[in-house]
Protein backbone atom coordinates (compact mmCIF):
# COMPACT_ATOMS: atom_id res chain seq x y z
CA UNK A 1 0.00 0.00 0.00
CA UNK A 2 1.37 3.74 -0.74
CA UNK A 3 1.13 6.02 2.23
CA UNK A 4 -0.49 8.98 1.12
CA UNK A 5 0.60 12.20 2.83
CA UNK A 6 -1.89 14.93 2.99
CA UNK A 7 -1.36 18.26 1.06
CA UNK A 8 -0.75 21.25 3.26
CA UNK A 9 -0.93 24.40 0.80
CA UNK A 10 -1.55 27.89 3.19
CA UNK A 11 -3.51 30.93 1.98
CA UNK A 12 -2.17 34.26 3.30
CA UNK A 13 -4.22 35.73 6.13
CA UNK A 14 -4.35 38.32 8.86
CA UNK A 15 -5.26 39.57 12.16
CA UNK A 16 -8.44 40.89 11.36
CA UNK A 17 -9.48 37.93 9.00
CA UNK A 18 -8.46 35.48 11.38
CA UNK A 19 -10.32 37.00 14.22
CA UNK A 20 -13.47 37.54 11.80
CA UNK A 21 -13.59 34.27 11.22
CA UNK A 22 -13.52 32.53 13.99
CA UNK A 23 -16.24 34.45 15.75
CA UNK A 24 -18.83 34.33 12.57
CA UNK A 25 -18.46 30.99 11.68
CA UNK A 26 -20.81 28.51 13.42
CA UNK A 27 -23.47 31.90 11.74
CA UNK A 28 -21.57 31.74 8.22
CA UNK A 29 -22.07 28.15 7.56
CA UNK A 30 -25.34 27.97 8.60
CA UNK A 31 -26.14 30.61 6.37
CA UNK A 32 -24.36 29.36 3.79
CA UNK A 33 -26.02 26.15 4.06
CA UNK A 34 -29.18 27.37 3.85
CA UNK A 35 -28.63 29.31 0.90
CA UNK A 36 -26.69 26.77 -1.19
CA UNK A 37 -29.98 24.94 -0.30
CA UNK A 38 -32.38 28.02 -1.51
CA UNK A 39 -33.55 28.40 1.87
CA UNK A 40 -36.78 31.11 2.09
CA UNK A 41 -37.09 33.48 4.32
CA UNK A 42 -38.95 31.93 7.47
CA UNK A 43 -42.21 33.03 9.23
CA UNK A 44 -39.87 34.44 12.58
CA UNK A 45 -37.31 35.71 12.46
CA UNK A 46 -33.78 33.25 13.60
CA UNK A 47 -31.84 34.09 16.61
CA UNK A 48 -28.14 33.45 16.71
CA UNK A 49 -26.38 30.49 15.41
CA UNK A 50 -28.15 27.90 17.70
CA UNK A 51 -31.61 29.40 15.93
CA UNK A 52 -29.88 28.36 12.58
CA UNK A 53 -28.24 25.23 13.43
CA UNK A 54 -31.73 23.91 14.46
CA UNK A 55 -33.43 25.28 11.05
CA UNK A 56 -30.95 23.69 8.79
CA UNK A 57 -31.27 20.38 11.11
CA UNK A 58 -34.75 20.61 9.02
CA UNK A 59 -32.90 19.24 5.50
CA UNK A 60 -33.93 16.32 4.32
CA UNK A 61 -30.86 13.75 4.79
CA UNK A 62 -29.85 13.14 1.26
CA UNK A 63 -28.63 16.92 1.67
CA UNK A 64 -26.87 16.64 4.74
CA UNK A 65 -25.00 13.77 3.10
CA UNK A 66 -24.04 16.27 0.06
CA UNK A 67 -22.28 18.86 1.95
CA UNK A 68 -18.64 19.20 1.97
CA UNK A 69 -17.05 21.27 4.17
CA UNK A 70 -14.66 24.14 2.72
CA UNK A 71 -11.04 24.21 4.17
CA UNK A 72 -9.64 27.42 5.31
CA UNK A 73 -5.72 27.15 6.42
CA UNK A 74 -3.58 29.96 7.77
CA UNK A 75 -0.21 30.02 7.56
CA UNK A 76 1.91 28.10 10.08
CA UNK A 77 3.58 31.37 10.90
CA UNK A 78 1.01 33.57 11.69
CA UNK A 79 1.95 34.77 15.01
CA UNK A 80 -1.63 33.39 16.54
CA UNK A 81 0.40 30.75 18.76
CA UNK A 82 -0.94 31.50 22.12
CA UNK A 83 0.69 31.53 25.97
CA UNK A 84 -1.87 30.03 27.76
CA UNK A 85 -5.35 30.08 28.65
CA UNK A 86 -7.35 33.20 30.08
CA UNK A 87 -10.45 31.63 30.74
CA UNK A 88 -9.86 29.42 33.46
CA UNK A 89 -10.65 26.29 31.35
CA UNK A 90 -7.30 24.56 31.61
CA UNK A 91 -3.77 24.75 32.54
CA UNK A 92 -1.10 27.13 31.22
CA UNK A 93 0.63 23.64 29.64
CA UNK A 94 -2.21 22.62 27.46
CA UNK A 95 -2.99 26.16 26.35
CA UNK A 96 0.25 27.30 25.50
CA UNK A 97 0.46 23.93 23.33
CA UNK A 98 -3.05 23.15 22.06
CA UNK A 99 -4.57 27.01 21.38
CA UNK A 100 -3.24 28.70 17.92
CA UNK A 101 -6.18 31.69 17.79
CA UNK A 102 -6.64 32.11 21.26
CA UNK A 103 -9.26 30.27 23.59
CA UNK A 104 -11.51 27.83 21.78
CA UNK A 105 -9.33 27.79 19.28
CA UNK A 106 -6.78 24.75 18.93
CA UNK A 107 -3.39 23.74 16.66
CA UNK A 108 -3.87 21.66 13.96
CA UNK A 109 -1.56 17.76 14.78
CA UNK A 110 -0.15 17.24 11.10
CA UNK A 111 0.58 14.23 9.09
CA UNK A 112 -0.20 11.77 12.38
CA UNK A 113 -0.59 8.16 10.78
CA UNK A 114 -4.24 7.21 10.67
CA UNK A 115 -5.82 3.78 10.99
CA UNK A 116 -9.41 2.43 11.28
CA UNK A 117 -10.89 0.75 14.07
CA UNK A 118 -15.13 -0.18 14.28
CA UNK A 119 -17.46 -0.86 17.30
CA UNK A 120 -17.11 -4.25 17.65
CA UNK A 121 -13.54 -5.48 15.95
CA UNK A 122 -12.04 -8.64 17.69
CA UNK A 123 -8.48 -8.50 19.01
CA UNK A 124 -5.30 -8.91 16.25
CA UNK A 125 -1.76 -8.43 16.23
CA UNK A 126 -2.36 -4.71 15.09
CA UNK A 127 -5.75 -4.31 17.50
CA UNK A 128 -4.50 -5.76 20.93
CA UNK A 129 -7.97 -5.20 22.51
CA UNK A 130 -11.87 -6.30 21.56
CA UNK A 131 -13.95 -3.33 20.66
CA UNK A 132 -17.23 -4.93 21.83
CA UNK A 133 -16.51 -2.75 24.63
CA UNK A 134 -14.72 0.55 24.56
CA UNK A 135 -12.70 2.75 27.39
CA UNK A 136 -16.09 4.77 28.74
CA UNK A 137 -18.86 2.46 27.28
CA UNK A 138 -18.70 -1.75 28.97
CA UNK A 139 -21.81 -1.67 26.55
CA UNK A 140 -20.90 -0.55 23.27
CA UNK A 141 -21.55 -3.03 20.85
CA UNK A 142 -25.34 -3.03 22.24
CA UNK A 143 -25.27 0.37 22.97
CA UNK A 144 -24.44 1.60 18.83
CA UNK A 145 -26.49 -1.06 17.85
CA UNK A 146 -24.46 -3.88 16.65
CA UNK A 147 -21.36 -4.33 14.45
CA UNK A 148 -20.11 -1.22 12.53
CA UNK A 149 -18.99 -3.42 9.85
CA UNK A 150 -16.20 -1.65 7.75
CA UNK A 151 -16.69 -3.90 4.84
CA UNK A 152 -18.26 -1.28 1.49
CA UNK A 153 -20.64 -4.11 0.95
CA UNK A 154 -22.29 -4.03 4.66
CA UNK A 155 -22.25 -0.30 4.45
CA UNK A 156 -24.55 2.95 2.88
CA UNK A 157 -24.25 6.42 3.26
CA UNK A 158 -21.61 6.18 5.86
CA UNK A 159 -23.54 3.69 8.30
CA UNK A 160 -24.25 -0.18 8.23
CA UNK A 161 -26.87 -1.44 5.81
CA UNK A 162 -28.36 -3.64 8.35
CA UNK A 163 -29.50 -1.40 11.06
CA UNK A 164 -29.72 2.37 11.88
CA UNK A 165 -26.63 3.08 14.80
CA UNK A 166 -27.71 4.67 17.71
CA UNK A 167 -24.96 6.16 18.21
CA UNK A 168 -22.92 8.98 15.65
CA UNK A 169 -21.50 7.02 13.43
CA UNK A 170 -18.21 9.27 13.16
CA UNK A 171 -16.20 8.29 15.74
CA UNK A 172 -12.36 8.30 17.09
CA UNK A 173 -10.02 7.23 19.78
CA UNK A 174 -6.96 9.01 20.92
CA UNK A 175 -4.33 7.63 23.23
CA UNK A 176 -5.40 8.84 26.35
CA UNK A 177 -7.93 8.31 28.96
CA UNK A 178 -8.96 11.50 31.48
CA UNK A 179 -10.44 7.80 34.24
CA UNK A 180 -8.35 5.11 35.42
CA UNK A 181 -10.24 2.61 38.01
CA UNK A 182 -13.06 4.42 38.07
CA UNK A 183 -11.47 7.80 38.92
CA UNK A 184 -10.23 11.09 37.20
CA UNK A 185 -6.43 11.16 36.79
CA UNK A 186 -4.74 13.37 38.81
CA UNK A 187 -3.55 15.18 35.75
CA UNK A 188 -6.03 15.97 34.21
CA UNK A 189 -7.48 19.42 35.49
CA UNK A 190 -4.14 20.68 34.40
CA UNK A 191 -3.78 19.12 30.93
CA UNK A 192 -7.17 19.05 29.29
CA UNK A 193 -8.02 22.66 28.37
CA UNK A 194 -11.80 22.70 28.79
CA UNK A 195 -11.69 20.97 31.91
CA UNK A 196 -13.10 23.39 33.96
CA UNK A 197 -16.13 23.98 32.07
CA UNK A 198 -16.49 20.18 31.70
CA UNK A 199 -16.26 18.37 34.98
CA UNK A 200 -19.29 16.76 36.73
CA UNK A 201 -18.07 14.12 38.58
CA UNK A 202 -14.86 12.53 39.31
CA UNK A 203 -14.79 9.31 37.47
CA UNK A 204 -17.17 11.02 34.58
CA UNK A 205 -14.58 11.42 31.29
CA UNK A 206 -14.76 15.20 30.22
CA UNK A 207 -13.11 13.58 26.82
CA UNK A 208 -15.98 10.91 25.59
CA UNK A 209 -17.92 13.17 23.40
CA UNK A 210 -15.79 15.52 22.59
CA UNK A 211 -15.60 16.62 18.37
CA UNK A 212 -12.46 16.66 16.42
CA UNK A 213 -11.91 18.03 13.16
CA UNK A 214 -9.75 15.75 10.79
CA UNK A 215 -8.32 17.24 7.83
CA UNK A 216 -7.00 14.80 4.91
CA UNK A 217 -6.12 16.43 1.27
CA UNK A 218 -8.51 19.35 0.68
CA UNK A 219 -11.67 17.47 2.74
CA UNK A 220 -12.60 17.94 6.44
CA UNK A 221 -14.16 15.52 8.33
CA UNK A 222 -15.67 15.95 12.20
CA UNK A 223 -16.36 13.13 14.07
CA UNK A 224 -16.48 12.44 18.21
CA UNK A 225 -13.91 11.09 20.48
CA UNK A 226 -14.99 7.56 21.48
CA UNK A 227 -12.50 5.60 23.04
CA UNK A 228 -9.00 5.27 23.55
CA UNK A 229 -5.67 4.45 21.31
CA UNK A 230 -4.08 3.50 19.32
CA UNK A 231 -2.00 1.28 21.54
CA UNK A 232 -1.41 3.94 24.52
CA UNK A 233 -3.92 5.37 26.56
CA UNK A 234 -1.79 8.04 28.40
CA UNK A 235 -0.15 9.99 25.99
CA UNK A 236 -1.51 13.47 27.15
CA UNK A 237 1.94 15.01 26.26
CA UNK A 238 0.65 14.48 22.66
CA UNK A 239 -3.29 14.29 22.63
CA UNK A 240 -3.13 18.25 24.31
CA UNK A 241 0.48 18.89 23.89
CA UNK A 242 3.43 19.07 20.96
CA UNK A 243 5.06 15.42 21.42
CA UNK A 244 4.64 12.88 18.08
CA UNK A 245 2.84 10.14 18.68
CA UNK A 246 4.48 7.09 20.48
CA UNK A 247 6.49 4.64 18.48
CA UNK A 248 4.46 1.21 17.48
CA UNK A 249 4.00 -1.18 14.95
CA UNK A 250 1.44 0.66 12.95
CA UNK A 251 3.87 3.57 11.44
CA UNK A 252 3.69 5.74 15.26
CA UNK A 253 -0.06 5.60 14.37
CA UNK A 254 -1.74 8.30 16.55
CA UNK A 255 -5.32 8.35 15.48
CA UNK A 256 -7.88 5.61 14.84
CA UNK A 257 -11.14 6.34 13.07
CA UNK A 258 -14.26 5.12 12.46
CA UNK A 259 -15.09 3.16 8.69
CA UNK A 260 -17.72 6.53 8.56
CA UNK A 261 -14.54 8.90 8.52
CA UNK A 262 -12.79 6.79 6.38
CA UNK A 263 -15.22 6.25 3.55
CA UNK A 264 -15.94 10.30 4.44
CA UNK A 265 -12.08 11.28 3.82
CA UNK A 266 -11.54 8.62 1.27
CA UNK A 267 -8.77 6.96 3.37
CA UNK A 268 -6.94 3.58 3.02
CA UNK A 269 -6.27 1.39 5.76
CA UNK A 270 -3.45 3.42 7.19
CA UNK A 271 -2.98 6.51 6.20
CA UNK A 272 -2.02 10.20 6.97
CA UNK A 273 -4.02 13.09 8.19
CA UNK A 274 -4.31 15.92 10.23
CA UNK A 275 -6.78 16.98 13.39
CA UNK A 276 -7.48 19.22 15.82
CA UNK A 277 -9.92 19.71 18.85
CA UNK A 278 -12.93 21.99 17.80
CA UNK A 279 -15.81 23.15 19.87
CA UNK A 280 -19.18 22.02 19.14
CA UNK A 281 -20.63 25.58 17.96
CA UNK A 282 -17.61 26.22 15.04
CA UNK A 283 -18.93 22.29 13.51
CA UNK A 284 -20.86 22.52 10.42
CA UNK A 285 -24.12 20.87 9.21
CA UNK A 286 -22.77 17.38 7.41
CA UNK A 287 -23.45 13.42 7.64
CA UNK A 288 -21.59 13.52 10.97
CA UNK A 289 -25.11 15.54 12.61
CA UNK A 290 -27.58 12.68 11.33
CA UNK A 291 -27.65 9.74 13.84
CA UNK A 292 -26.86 9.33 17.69
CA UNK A 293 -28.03 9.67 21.12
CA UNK A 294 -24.93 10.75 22.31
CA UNK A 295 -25.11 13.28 19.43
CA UNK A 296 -25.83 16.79 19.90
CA UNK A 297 -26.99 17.54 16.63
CA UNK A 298 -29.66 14.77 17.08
CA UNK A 299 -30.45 16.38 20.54
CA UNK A 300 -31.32 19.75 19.14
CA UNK A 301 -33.70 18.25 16.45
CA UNK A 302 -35.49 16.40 19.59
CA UNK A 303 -39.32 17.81 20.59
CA UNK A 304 -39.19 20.40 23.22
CA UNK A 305 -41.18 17.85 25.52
CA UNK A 306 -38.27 16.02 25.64
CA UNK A 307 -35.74 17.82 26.65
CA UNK A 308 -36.22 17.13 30.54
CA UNK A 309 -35.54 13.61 29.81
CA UNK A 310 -32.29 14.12 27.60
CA UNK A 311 -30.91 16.31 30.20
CA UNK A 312 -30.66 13.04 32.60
CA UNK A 313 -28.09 12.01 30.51
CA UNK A 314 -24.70 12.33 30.28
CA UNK A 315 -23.90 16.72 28.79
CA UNK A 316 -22.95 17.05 25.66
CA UNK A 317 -19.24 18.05 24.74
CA UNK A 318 -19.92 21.68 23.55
């Protein structure tokens, strides 16, 4: 197989357009979605980008699965690097090493070798552990709904033929893991930069949930973090830091995705890509918002009526 590297090309950028971006986009590509989509005008008037967000929830699905999200890259250079955090959400280690734009706003990990891992894979020489089970979830073959078969054949529109998940079908595990016997690591307040805003409960992972962006040629993908690997489930130094991933036997891999990203990103079996932390609010409308209860795109299309009943359950990573 030939390892594919992705293309990094930059497009020249400033202060102001930096800063202009990052505050108007969960509002810009809402808007843009709904007018790619020809959109009316609505009988009220739509307040703020959680307003929108729930409107273009309204699409039908076959144009959710259309969209393609644009990528916007700023030069490596750009003087955006920040020195820690001023919110109070994390330590001064993981915001001087995860934030490029300031808080919210995290570093792109480039060219980390990619593989592909599914809810329910048995144990291999290059998958040490069964995934009918995953680091935060002793139910998660029952809990998604059976086997997330990666075979093409077993698979449409970027979930399993057989059944409809009920869980998001975009999925990923990093190497580390914020619980260890039922507890929160010691470390973690000062490594994990939304911490803060996060915590419930010790023993409650502030990480299951949470979306990252991956970035492969000129496509973006965004997809929640499920479990925990490749291989190492420690490895904060490079999950919210600058270290590479560890040495192992599947080229340093330091990301494992579901087959949804994969067929999503058009990715082989191992491959190369980038990714990055993002909140919930900067994540555009795509096939990642269709399916899940642990979604939060599914939880905003819910009935008003229920949302007593969702909020018994565990908050979503915003």
């Amino acid at each position: 197989m030939v390892l594919k590297n992705s293309q990094i090309t930059e497009r020249p950028s400033g202060m102001d357009f930096a800063t202009a971006i990052g505050s108007k986009l969960p509002i810009i590509s809402c808007l843009a979605l709904l007018v790619s989509f020809g959109a009316s005008g609505s009988a009220q008037p739509l307040d703020g980008a959680t307003d929108l967000a729930k409107y273009a929830m309204k699409l039908p699905e076959k144009q959710l699965l259309r969209i393609e999200p644009k990528v916007i890259r700023l030069p490596a250079g750009n003087g955006f690097q920040g020195s820690g955090l001023s919110d109070g959400a994390g330590s001064a280690i993981s915001g001087r090493n995860s934030l490029v734009t300031g808080p919210g706003e995290y570093a792109w990990k480039e060219a980390i070798a990619t593989t592909v891992f599914w809810v329910g894979e048995q144990a291999s020489v290059n998958n040490p552990v069964s995934n009918d089970k995953s680091a935060w979830d002793t139910g998660w073959i029952s809990n998604y709904g059976g086997l997330d078969s990666p075979n093409p054949e077993d698979r449409l529109n970027f979930v399993p033929a057989s059944f409809t998940p009920r869980q998001n079908p975009f999925y990923v595990a990093l190497p580390y893991n914020d619980v260890d016997d039922h507890h929160t690591k010691p470390e973690a307040a000062q490594v994990i930069p939304w911490f803060n805003n996060s915590f419930v409960r010790d023993g409650q992972s502030v990480c299951k949930g949470r979306w990252i962006a991956i970035r492969h040629g000129t496509k973006v993908c965004y997809a929640q973090w499920e479990d925990v690997g490749p291989f190492q489930t420690d490895h904060w130094q490079y999950v919210f830091g600058n270290e590479r991933p560890r040495p192992n036997r599947n080229q340093d891999a330091g990301l494992d995705v579901s087959p949804a990203v994969r067929e999503y990103l058009g990715l082989g079996n191992l491959d190369f890509c980038d990714w990055k932390f993002v909140d919930f609010i900067r994540i555009p409308i795509g096939p990642w918002a269709l399916y899940g209860d642990n979604n939060p795109f599914t939880r905003l299309r819910r009935p008003r009526s229920t949302s007593v009943a969702v909020s018994h359950h565990s908050p979503p990573s915003f």
